[in-house]
N, C-alpha and C. Protein backbone atom coordinates (compact mmCIF):
# COMPACT_ATOMS: atom_id res chain seq x y z
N UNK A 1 -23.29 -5.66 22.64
CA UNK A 1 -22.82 -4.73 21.62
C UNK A 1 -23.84 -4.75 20.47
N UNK A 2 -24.16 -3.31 19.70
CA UNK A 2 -25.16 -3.77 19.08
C UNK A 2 -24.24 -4.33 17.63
N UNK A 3 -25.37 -4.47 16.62
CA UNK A 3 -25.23 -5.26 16.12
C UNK A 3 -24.48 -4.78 14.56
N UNK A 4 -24.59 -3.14 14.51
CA UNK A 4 -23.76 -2.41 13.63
C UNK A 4 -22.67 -2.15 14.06
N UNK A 5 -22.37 -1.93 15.58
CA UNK A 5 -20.57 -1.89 16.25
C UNK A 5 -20.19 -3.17 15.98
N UNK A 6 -20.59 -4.22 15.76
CA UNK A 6 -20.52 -5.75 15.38
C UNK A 6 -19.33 -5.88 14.12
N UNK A 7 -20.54 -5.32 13.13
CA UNK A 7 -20.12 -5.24 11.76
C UNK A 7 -19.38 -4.30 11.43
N UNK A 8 -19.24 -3.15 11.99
CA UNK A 8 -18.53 -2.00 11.35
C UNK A 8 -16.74 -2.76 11.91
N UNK A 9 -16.93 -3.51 13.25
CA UNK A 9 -15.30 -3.78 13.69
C UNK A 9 -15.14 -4.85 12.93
N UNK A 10 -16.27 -6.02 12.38
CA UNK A 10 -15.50 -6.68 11.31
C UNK A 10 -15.06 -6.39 9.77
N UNK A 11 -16.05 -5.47 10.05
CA UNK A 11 -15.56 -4.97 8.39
C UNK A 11 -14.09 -4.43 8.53
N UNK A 12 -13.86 -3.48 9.83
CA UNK A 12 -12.29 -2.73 10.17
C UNK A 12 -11.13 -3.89 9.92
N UNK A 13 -11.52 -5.41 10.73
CA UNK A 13 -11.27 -6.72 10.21
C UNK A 13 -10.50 -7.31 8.92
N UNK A 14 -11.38 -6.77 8.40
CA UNK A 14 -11.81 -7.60 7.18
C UNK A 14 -10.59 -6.54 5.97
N UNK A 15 -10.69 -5.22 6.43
CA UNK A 15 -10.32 -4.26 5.27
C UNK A 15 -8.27 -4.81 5.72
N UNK A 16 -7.76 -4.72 6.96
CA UNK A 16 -7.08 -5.17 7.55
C UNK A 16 -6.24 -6.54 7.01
N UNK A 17 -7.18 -7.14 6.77
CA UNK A 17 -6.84 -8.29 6.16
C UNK A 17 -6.27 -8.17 4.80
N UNK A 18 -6.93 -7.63 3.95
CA UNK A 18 -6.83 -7.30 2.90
C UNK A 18 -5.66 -6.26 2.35
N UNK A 19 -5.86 -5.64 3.57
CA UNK A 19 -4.19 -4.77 3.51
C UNK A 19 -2.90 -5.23 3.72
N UNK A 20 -2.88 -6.45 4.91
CA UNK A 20 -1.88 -7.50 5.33
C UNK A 20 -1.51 -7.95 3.73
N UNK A 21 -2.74 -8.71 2.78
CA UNK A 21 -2.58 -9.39 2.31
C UNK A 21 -1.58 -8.48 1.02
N UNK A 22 -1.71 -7.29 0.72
CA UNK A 22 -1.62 -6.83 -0.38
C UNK A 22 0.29 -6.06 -0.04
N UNK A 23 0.64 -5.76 1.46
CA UNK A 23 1.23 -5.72 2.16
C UNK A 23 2.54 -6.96 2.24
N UNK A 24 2.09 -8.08 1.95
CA UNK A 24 2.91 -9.20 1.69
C UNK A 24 2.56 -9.16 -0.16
N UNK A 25 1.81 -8.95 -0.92
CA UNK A 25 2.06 -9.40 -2.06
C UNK A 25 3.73 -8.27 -2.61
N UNK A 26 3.52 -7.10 -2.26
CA UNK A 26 4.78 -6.25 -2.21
C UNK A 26 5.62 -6.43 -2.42
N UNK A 27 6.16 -8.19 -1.19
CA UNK A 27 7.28 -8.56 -0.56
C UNK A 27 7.54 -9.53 -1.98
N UNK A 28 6.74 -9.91 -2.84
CA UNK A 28 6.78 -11.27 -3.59
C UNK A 28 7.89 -10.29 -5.21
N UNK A 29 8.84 -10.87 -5.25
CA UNK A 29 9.63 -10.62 -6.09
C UNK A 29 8.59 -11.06 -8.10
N UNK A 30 9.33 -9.80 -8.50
CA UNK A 30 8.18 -10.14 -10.04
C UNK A 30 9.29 -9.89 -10.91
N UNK A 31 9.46 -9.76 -12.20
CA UNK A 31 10.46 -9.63 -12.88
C UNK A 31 11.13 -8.06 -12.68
N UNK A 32 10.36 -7.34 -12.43
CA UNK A 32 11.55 -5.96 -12.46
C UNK A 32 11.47 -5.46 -11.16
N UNK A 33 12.56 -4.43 -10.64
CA UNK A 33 12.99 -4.10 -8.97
C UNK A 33 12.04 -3.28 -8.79
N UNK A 34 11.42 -3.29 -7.57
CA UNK A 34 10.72 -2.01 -6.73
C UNK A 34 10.95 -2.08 -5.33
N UNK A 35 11.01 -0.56 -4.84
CA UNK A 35 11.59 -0.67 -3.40
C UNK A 35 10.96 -1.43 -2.56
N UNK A 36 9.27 -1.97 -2.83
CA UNK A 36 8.52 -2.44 -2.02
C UNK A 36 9.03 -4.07 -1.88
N UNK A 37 10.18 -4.09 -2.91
CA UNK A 37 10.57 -5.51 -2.43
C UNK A 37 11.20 -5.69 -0.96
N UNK A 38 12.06 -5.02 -0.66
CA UNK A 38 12.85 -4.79 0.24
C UNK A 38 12.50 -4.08 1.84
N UNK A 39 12.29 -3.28 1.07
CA UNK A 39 11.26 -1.84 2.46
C UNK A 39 11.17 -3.02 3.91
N UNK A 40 10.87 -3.26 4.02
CA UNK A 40 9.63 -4.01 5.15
C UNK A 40 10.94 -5.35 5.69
N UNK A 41 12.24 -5.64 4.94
CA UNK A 41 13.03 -6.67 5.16
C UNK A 41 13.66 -6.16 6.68
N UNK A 42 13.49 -6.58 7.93
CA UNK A 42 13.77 -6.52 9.14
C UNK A 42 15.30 -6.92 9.06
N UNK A 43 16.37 -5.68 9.43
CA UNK A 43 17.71 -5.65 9.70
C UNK A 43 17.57 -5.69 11.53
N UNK A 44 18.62 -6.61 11.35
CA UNK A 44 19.14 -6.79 13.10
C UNK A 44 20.29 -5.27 13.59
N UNK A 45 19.74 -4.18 14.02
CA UNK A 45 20.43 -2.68 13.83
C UNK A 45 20.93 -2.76 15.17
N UNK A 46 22.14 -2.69 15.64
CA UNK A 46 22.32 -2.30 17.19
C UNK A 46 21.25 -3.48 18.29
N UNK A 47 20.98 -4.55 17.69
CA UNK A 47 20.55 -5.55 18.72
C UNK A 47 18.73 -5.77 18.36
N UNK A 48 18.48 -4.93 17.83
CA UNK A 48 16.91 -4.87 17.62
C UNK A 48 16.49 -4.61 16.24
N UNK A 49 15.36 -5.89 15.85
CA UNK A 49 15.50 -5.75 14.22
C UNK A 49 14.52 -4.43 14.08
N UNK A 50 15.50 -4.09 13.05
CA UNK A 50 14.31 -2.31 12.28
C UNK A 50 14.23 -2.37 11.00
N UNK A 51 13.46 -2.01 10.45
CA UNK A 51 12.76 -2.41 8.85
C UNK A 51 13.99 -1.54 8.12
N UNK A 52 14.59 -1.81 6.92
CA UNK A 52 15.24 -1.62 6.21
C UNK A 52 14.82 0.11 5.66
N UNK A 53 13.94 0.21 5.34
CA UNK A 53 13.76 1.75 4.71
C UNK A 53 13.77 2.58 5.85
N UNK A 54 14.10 2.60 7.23
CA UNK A 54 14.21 3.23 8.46
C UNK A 54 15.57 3.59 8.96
N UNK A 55 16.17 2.70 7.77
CA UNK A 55 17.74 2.36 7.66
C UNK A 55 18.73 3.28 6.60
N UNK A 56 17.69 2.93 5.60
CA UNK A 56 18.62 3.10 4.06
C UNK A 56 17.97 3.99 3.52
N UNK A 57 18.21 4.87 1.97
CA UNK A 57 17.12 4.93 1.61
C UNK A 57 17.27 3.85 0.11
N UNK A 58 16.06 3.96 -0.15
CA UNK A 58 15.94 3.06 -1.16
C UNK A 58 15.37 3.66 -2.89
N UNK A 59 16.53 2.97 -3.58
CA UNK A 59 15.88 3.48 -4.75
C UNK A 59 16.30 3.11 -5.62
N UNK A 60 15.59 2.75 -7.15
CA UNK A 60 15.33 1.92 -8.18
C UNK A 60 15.70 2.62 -10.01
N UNK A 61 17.17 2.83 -9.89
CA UNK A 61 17.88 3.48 -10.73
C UNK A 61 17.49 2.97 -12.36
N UNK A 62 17.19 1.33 -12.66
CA UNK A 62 16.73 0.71 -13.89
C UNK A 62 15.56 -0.25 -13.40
N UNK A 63 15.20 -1.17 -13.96
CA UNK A 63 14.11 -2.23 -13.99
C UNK A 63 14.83 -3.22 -13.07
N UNK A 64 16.21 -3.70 -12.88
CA UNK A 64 16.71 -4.94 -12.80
C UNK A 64 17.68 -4.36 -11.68
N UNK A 65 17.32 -3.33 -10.97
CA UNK A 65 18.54 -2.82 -10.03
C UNK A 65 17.79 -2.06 -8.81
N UNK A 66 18.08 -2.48 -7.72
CA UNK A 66 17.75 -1.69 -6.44
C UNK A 66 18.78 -1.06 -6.14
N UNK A 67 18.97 0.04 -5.00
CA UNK A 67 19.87 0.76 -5.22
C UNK A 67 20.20 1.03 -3.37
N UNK A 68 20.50 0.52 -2.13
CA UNK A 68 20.38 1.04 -0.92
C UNK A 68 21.83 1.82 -0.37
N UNK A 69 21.18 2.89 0.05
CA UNK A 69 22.32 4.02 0.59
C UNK A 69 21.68 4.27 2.09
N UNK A 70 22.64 3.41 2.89
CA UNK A 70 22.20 3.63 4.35
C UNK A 70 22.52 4.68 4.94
N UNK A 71 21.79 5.19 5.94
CA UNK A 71 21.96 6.59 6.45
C UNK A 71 22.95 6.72 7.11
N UNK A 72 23.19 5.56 7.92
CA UNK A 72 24.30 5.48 8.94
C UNK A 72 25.56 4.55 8.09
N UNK A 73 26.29 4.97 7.77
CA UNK A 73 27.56 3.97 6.95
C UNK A 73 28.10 2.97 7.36
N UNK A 74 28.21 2.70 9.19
CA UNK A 74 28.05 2.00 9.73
C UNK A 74 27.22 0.83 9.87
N UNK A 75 25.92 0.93 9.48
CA UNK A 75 25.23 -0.40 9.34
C UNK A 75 25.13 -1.22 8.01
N UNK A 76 26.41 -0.71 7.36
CA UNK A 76 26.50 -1.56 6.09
C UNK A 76 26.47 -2.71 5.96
N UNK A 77 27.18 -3.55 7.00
CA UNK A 77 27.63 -4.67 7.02
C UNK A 77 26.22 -5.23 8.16
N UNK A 78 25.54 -4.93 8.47
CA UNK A 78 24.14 -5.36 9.61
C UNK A 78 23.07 -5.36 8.20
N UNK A 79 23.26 -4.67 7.13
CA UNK A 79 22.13 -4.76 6.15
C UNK A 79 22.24 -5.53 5.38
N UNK A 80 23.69 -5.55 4.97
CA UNK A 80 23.80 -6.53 3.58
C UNK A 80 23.73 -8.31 4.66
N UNK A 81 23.50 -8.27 5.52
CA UNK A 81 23.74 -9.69 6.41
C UNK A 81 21.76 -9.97 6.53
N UNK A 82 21.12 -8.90 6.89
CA UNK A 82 19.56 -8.87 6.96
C UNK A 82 19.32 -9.02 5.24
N UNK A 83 19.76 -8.79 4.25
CA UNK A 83 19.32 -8.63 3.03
C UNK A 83 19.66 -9.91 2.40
N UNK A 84 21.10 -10.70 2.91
CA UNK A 84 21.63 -11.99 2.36
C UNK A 84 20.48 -13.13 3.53
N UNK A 85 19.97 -12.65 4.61
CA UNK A 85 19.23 -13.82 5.38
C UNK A 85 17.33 -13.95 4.61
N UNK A 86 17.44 -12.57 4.24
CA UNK A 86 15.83 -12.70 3.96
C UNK A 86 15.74 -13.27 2.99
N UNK A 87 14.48 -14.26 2.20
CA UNK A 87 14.07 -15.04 1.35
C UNK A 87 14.06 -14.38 0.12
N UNK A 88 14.72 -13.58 -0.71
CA UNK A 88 14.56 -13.03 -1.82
C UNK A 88 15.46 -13.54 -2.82
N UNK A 89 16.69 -14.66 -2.41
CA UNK A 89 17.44 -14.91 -2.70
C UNK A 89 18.14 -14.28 -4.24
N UNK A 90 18.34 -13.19 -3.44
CA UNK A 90 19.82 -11.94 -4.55
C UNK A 90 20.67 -11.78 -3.41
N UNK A 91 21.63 -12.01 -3.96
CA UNK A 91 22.81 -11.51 -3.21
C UNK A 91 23.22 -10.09 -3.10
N UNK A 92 23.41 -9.52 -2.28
CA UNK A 92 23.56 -8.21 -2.10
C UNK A 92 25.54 -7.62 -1.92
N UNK A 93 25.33 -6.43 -3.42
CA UNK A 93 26.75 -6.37 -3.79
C UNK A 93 27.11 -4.64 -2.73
N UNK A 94 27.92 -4.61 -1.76
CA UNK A 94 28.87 -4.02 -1.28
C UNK A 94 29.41 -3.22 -1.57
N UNK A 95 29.26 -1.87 -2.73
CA UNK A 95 29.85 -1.32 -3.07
C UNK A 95 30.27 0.08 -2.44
N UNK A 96 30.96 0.60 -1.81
CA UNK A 96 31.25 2.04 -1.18
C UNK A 96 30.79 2.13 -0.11
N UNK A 97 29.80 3.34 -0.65
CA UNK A 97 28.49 3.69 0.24
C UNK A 97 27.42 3.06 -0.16
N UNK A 98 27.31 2.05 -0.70
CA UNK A 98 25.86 1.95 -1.18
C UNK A 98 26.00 0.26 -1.33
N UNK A 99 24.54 -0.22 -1.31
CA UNK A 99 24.52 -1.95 -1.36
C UNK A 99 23.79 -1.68 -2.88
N UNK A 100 24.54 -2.48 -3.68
CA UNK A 100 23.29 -2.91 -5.23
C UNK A 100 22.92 -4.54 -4.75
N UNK A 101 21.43 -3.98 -5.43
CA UNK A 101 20.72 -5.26 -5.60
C UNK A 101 20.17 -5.47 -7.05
N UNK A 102 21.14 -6.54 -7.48
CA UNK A 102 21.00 -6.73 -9.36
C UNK A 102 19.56 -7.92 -8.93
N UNK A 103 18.10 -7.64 -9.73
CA UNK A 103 17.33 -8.82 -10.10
C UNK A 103 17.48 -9.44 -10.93
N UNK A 104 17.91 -10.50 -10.50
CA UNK A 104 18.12 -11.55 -11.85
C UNK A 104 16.65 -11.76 -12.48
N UNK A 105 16.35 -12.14 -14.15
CA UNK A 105 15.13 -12.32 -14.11
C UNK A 105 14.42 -13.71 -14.10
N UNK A 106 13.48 -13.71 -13.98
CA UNK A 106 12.65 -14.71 -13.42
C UNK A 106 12.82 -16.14 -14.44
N UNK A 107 12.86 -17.02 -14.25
CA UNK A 107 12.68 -18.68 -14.46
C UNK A 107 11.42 -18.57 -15.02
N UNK A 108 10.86 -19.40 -15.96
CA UNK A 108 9.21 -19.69 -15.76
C UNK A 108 9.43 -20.80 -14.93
N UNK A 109 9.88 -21.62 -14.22
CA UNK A 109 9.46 -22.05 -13.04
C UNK A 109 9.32 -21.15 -11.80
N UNK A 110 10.44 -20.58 -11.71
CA UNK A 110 10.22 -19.86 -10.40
C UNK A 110 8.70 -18.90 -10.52
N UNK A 111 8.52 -18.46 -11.47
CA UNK A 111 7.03 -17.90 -12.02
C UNK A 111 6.04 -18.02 -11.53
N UNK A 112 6.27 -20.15 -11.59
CA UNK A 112 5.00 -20.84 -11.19
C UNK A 112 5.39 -20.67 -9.48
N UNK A 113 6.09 -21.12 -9.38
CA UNK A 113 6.43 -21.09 -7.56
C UNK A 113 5.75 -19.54 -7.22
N UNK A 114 6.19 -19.25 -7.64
CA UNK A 114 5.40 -17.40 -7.03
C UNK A 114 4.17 -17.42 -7.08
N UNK A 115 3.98 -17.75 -8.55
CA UNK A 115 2.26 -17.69 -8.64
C UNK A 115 1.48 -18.92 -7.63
N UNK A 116 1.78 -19.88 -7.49
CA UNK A 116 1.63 -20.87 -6.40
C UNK A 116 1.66 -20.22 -5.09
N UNK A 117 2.77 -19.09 -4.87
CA UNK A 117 2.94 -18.74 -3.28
C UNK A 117 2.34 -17.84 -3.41
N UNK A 118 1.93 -16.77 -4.27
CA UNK A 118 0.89 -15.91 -3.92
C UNK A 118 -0.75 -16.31 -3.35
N UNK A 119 -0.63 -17.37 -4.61
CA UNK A 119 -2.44 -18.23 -4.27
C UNK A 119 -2.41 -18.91 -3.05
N UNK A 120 -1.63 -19.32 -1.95
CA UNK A 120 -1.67 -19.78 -0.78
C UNK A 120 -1.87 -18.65 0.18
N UNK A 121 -0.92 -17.25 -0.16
CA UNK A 121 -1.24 -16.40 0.69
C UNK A 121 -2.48 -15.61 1.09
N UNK A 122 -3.27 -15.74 -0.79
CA UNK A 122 -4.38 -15.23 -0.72
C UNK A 122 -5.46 -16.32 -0.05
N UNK A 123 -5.35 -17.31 0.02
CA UNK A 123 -6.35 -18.21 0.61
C UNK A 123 -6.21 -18.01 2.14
N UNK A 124 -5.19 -17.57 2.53
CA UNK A 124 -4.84 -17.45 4.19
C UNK A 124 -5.24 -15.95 4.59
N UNK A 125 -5.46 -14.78 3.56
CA UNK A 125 -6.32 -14.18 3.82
C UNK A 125 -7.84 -14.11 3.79
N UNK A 126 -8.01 -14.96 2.78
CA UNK A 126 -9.48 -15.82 2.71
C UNK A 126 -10.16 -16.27 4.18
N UNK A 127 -9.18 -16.89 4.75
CA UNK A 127 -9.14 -17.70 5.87
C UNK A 127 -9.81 -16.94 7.27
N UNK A 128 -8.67 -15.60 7.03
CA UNK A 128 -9.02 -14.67 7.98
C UNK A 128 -9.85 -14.07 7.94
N UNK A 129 -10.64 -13.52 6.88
CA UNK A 129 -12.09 -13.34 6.60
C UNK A 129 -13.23 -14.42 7.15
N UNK A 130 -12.75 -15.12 7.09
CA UNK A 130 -13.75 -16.37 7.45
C UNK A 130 -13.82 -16.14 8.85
N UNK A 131 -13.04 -16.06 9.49
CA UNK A 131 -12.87 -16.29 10.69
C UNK A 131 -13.02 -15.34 11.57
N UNK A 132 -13.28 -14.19 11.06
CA UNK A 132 -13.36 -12.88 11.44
C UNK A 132 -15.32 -12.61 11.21
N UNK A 133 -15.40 -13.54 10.06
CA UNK A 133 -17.28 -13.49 9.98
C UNK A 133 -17.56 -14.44 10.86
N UNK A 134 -16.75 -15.60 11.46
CA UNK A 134 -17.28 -16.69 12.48
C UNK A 134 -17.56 -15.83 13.54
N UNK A 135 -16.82 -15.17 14.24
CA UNK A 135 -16.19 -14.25 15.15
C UNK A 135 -17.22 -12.97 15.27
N UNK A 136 -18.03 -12.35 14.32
CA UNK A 136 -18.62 -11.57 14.03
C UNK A 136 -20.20 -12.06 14.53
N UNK A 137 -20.35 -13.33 13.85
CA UNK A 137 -21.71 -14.54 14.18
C UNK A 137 -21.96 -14.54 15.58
N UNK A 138 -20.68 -15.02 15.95
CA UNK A 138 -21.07 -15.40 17.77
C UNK A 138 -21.33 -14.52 18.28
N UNK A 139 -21.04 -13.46 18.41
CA UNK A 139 -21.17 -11.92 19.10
C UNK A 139 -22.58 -11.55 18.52
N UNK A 140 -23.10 -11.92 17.62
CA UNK A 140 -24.37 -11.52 17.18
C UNK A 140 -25.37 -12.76 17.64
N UNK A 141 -24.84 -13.70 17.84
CA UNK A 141 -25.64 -15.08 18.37
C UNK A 141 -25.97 -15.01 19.40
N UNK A 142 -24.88 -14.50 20.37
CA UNK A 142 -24.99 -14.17 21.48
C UNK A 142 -25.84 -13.41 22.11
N UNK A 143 -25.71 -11.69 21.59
CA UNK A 143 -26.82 -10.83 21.82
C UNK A 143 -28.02 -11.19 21.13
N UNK A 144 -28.22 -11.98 20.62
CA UNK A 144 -29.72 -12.32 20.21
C UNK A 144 -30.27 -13.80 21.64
N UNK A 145 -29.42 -14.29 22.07
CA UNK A 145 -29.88 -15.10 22.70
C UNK A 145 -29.83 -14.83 24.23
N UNK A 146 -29.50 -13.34 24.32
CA UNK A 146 -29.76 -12.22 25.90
C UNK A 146 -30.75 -11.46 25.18
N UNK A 147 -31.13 -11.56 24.05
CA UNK A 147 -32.14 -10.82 23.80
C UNK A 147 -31.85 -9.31 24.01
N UNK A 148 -30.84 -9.11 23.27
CA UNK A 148 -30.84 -7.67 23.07
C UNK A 148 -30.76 -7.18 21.70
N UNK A 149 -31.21 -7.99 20.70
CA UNK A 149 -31.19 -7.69 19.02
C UNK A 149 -32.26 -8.72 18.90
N UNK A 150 -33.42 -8.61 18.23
CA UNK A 150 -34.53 -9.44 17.70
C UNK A 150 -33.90 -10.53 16.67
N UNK A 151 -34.51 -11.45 16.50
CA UNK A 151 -34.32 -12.62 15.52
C UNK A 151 -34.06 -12.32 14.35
N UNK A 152 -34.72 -11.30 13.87
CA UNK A 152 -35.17 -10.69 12.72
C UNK A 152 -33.55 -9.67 12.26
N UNK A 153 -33.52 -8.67 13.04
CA UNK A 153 -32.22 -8.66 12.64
C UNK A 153 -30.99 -8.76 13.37
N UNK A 154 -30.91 -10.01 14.17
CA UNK A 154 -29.38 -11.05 14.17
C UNK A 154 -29.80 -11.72 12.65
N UNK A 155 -30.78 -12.19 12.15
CA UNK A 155 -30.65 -12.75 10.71
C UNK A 155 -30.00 -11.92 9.88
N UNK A 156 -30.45 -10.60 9.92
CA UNK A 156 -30.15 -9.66 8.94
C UNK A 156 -28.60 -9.28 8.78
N UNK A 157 -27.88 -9.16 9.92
CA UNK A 157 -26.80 -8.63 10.54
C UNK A 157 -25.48 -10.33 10.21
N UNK A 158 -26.50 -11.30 10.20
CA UNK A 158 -25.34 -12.83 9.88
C UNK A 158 -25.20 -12.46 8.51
N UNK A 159 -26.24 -12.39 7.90
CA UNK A 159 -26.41 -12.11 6.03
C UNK A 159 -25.16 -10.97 5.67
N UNK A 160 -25.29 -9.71 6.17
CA UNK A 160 -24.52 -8.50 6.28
C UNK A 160 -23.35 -8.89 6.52
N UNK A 161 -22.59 -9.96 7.55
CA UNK A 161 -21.08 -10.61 7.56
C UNK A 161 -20.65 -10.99 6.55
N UNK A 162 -21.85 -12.02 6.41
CA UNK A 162 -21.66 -12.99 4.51
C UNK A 162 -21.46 -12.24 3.34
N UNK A 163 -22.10 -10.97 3.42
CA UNK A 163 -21.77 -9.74 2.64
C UNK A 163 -20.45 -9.21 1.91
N UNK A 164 -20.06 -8.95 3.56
CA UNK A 164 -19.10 -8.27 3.87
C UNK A 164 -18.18 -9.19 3.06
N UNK A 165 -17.68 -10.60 3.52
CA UNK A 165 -17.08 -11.33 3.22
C UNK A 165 -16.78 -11.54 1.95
N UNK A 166 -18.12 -11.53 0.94
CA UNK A 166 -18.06 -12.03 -0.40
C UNK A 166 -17.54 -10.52 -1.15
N UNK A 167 -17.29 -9.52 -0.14
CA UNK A 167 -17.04 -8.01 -1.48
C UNK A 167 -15.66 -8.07 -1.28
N UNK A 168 -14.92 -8.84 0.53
CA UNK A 168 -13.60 -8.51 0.66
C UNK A 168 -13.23 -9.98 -0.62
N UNK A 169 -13.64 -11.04 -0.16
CA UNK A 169 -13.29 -11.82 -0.90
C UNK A 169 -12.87 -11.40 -2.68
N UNK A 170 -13.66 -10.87 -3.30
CA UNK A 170 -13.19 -10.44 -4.43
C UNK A 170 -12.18 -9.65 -4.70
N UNK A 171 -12.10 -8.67 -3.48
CA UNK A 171 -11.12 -7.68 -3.73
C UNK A 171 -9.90 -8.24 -3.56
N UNK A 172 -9.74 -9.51 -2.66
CA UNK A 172 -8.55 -10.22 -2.37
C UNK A 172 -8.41 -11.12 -3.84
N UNK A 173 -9.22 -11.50 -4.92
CA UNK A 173 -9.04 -12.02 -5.57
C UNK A 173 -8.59 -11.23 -6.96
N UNK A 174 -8.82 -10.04 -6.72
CA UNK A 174 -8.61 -8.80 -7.58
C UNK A 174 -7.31 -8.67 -7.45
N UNK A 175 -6.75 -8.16 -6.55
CA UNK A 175 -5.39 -8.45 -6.00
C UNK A 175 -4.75 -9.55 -6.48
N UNK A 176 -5.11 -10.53 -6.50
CA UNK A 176 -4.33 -11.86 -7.01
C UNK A 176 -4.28 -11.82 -8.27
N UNK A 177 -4.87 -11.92 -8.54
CA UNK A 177 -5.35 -11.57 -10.44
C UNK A 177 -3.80 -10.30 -10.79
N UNK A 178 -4.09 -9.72 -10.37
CA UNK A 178 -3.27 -8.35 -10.79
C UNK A 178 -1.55 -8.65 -10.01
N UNK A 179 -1.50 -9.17 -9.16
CA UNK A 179 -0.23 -10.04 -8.61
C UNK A 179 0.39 -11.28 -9.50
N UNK A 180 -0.28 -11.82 -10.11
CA UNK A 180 0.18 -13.36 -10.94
C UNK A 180 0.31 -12.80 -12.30
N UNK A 181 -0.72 -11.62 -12.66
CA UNK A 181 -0.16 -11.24 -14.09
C UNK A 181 0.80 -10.27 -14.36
N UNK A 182 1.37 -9.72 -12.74
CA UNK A 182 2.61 -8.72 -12.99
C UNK A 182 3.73 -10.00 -12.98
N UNK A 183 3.40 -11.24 -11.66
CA UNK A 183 4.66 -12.28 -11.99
C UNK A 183 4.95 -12.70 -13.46
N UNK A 184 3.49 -13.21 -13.44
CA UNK A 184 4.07 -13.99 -15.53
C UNK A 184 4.31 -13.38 -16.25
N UNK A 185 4.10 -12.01 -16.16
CA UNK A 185 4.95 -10.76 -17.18
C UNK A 185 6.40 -10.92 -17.32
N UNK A 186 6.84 -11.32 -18.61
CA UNK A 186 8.07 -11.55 -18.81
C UNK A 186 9.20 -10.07 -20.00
């Protein structure tokens, strides 16, 4: 494979990663409600879990209030059971047609716990960058040692991973930055 189909699928990689990562920061509760808290929370529907906004719709009436109106009235009691199991710990209130979700607001401990669990998540996308430029290396190590890319640039093309790596790396740290100062926002 040459040695730009190399890089262009780790960079596809790499951007991937970065979307996962920003994709879970969503999920991380901050002081005021957004649907992206919830969206993505896997309800057990008729035997097979289905993401909550596929379910309900969702929507954010004040700062401190989610608002879910399921399509089917019937899976009231399958959502508020997926919404009381997932890690967000709010209890989810039952009302009519519709589930409220009151956010309580944040602890400055729980603050730190977030900001702590965000910086682990971002290092585990770190991770996958890494591993995705290891991954990128060998395939370029390789065709240089069948001799189908010169020395000259498999060098060029390892440098270009390391590249790659150090622009996603920031952007994942950009992300964090902008994740820990929406948590400590009080």
């Amino acid at each position: 494979m040459p040695a730009d189909d190399i890089l262009l699928e780790a960079e596809d990689k790499m951007d991937k990663a970065v979307e996962h990562l920003r994709q879970q920061f969503r999920t991380v509760r901050t002081g005021r409600a957004s649907a992206g808290l919830v969206e993505h929370i896997k309800v057990n529907y008729y035997g097979s879990p289905t993401e909550l906004r596929q379910l309900a719709a969702i929507t954010v009436p004040d700062p401190l209030m989610i608002l879910i109106k399921p399509y089917d009235p019937g899976s009231m009691g399958d959502i508020a059971k997926g919404l009381q199991a997932s890690n967000l710990g709010i209890t989810p209130m039952v009302e009519g047609k519709v589930i409220r979700l009151a956010i309580p607001p944040l602890s400055e401990e729980r603050r730190r716990q977030l900001g702590h669990q965000v910086k682990e998540m971002a290092e585990e996308a770190k991770v996958a960058l890494r591993n995705v430029r290891r991954d990128a290396i060998k395939h370029i190590d390789a065709d240089e040692k069948a001799k189908t890319i010169s020395e000259d640039d498999a060098q060029k093309a390892r440098d270009d991973a390391t590249d790659l790596v150090h622009d996603h790396e920031k952007a994942i740290d950009e992300a964090l930055k902008h994740k820990t100062a929406e948590i400590m926002e009080v």
